[in-house]
N, C-alpha and C. Protein backbone atom coordinates (compact mmCIF):
# COMPACT_ATOMS: atom_id res chain seq x y z
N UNK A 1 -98.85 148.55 -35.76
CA UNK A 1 -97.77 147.65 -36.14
C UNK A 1 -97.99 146.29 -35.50
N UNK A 2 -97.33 145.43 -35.36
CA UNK A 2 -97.27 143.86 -35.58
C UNK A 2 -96.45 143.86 -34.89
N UNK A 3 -96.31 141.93 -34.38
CA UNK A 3 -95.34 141.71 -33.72
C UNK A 3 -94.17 141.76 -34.13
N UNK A 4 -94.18 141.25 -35.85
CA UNK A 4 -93.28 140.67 -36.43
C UNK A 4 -92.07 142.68 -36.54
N UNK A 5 -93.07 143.50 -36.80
CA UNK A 5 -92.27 144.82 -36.91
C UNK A 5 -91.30 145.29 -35.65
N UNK A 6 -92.22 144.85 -34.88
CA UNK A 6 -92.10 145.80 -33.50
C UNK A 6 -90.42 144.53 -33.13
N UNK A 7 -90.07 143.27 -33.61
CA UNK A 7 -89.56 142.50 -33.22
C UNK A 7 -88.10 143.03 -34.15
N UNK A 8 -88.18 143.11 -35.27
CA UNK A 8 -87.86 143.26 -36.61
C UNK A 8 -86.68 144.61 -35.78
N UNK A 9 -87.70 146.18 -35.58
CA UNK A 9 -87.09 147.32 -35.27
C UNK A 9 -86.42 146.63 -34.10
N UNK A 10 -86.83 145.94 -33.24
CA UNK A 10 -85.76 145.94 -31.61
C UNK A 10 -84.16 145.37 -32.15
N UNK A 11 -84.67 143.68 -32.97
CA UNK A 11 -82.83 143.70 -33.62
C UNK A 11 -82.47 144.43 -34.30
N UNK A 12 -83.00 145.09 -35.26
CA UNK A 12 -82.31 146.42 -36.05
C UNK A 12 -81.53 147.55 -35.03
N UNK A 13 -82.28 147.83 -34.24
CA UNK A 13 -81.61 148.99 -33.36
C UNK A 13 -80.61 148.67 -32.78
N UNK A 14 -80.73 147.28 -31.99
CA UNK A 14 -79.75 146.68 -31.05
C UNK A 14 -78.79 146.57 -32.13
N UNK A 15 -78.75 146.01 -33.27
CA UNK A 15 -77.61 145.23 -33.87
C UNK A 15 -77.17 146.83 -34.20
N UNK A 16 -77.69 147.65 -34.08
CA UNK A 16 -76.93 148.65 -34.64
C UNK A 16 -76.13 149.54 -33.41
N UNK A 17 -76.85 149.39 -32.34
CA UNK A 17 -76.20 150.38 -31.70
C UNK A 17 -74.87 149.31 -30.36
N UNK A 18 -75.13 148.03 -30.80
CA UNK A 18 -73.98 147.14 -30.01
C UNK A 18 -72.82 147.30 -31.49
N UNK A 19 -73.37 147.80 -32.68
CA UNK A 19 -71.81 147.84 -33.95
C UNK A 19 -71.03 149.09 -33.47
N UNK A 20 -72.00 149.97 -33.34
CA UNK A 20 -71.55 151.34 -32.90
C UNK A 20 -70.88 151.42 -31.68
N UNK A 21 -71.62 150.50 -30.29
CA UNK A 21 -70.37 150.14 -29.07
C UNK A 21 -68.84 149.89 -29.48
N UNK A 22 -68.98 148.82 -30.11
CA UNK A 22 -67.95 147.95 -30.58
C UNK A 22 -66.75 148.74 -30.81
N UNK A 23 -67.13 149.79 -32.37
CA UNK A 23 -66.43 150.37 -33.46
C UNK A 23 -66.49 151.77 -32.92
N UNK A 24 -66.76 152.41 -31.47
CA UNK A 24 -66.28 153.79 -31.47
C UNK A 24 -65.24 153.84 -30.61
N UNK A 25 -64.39 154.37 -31.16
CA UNK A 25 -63.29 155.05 -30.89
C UNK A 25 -62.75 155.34 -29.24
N UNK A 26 -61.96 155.12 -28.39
CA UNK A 26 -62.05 155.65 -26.79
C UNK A 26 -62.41 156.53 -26.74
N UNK A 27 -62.90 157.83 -26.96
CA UNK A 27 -63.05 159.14 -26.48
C UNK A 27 -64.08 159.76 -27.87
N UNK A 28 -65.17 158.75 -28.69
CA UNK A 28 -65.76 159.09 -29.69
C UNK A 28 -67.30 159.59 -29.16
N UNK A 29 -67.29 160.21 -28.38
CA UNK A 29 -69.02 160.57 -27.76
C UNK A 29 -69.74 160.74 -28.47
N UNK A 30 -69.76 160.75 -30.08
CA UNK A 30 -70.78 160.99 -30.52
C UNK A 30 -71.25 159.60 -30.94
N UNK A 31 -70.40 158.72 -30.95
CA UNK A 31 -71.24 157.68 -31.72
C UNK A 31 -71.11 156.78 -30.28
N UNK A 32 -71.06 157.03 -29.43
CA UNK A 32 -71.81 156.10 -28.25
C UNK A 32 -72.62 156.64 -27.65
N UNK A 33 -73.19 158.07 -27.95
CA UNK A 33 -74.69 158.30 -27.42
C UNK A 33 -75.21 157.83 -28.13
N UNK A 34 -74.94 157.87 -30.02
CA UNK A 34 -76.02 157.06 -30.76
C UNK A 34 -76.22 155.77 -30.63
N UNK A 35 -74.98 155.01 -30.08
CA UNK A 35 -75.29 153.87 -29.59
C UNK A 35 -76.04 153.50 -28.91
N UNK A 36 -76.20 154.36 -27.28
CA UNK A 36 -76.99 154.42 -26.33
C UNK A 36 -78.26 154.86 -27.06
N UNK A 37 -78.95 155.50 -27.87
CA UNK A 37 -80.03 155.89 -28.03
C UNK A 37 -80.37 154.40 -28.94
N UNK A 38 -79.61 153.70 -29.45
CA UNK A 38 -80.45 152.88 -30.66
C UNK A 38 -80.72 151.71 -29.81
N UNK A 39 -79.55 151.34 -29.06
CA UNK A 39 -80.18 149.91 -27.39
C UNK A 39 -81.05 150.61 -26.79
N UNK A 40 -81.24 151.40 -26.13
CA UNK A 40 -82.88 151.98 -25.78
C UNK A 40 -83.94 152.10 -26.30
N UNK A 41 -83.98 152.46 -27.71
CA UNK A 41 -85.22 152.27 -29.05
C UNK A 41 -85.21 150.35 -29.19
N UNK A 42 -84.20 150.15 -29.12
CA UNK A 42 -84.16 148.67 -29.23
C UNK A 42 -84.95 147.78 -28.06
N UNK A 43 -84.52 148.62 -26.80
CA UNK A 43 -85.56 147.74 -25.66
C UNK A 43 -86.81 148.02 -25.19
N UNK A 44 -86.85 149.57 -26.10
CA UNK A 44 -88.39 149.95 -26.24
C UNK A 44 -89.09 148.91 -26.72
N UNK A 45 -88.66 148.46 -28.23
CA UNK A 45 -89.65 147.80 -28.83
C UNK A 45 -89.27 146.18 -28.43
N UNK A 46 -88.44 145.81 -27.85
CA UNK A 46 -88.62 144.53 -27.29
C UNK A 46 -89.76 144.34 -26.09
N UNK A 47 -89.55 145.27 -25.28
CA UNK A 47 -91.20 145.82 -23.74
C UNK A 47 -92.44 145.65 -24.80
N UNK A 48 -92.37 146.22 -25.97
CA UNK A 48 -93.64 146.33 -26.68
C UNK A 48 -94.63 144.92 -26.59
N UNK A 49 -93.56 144.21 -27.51
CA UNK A 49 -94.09 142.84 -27.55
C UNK A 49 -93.63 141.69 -26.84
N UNK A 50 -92.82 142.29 -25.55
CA UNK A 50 -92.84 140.82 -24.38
C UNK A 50 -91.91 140.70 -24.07
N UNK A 51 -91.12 140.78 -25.09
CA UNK A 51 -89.59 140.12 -24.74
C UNK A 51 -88.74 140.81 -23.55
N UNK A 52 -88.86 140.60 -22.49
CA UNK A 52 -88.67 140.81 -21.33
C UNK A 52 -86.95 140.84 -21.27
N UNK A 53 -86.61 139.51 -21.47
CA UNK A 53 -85.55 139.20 -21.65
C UNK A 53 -84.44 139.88 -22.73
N UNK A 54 -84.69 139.67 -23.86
CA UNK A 54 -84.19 141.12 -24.82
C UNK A 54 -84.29 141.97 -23.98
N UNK A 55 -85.40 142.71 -23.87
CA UNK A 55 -85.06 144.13 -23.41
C UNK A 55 -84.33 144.33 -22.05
N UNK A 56 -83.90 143.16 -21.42
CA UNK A 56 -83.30 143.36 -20.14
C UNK A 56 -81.41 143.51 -21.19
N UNK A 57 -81.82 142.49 -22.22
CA UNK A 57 -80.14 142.24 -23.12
C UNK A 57 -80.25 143.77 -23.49
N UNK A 58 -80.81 144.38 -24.35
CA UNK A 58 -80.58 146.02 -24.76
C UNK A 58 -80.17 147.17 -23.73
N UNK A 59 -80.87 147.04 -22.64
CA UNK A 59 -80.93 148.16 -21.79
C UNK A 59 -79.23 147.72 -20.93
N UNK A 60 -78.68 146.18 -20.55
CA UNK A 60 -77.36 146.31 -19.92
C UNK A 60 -76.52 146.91 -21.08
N UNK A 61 -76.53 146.66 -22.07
CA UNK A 61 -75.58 147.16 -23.27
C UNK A 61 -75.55 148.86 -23.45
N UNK A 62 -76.75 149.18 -23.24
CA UNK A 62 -76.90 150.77 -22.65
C UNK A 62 -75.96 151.24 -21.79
N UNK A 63 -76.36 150.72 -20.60
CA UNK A 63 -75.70 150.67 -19.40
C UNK A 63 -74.52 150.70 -19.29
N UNK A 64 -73.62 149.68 -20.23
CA UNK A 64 -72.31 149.64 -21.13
C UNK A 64 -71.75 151.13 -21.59
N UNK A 65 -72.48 150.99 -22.49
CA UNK A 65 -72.41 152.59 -23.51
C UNK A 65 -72.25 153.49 -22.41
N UNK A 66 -73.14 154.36 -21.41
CA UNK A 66 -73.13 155.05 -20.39
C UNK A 66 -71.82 155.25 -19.38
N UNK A 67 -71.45 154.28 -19.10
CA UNK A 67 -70.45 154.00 -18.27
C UNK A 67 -68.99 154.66 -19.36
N UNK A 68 -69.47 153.96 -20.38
CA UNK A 68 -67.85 154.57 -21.28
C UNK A 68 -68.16 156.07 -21.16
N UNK A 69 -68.95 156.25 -21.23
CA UNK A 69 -68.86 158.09 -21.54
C UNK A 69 -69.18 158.77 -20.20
N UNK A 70 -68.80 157.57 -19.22
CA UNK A 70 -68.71 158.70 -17.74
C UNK A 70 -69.82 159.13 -17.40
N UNK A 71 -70.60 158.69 -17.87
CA UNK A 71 -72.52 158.91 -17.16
C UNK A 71 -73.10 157.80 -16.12
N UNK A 72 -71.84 157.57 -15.23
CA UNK A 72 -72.12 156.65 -14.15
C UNK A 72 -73.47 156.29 -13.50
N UNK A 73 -73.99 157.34 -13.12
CA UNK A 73 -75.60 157.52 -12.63
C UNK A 73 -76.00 156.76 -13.75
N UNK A 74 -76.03 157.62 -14.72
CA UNK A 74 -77.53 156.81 -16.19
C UNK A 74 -77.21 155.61 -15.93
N UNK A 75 -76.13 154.91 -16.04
CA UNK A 75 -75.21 153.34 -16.48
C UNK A 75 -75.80 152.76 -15.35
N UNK A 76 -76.23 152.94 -13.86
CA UNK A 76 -76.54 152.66 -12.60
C UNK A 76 -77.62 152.76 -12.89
N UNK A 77 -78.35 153.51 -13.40
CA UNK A 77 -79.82 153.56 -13.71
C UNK A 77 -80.51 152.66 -14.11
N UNK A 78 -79.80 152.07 -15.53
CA UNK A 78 -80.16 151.71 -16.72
C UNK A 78 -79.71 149.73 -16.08
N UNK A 79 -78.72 149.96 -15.16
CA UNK A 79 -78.25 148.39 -14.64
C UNK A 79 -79.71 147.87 -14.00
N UNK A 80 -79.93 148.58 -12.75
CA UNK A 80 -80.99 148.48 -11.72
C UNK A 80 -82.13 148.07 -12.84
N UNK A 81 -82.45 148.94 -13.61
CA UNK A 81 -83.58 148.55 -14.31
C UNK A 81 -84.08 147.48 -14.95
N UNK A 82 -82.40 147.08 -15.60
CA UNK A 82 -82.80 145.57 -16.00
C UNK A 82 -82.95 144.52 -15.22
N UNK A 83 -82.41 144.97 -13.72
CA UNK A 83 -82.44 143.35 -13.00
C UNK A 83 -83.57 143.63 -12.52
N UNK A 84 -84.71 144.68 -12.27
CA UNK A 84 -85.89 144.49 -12.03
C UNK A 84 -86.80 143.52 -12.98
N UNK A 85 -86.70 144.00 -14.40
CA UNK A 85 -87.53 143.16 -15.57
C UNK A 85 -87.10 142.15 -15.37
């Protein structure tokens, strides 16, 4: 794949899984793990091709997601990680 793909999938995922933050419900766990899984595929493929910065933006929005569903550790995990990148 290409830059232009690998760039393409990171906003696709992100834009999808910050709609899914947004629009789930207080107590909807299923659609904020999918959230959490599509900002993580999202800052996968931002690491791919560089974008350092994106993927530091995907992985706090994770971190976000995590915290709502009481996965304090992951959300702590996922914080630390970005202020390293």
């Amino acid at each position: 794949l290409n830059f232009d793909s690998f760039s393409c999938a990171s906003h696709m995922f992100g834009n999808i899984g910050i709609l899914e933050l947004y629009m789930a419900q207080e107590k909807d766990a299923e659609h904020l793990k999918e959230a959490a899984d599509n900002l993580l595929w999202a800052a996968h493929y931002a690491q791919r091709i560089g974008h350092v910065r994106r993927a530091t933006y995907w992985l706090t929005h994770a971190s976000r997601v995590y915290c709502r569903l009481g996965e304090l550790e992951k959300s702590e995990q996922l914080f630390f990680m970005s202020l390293i990148e």
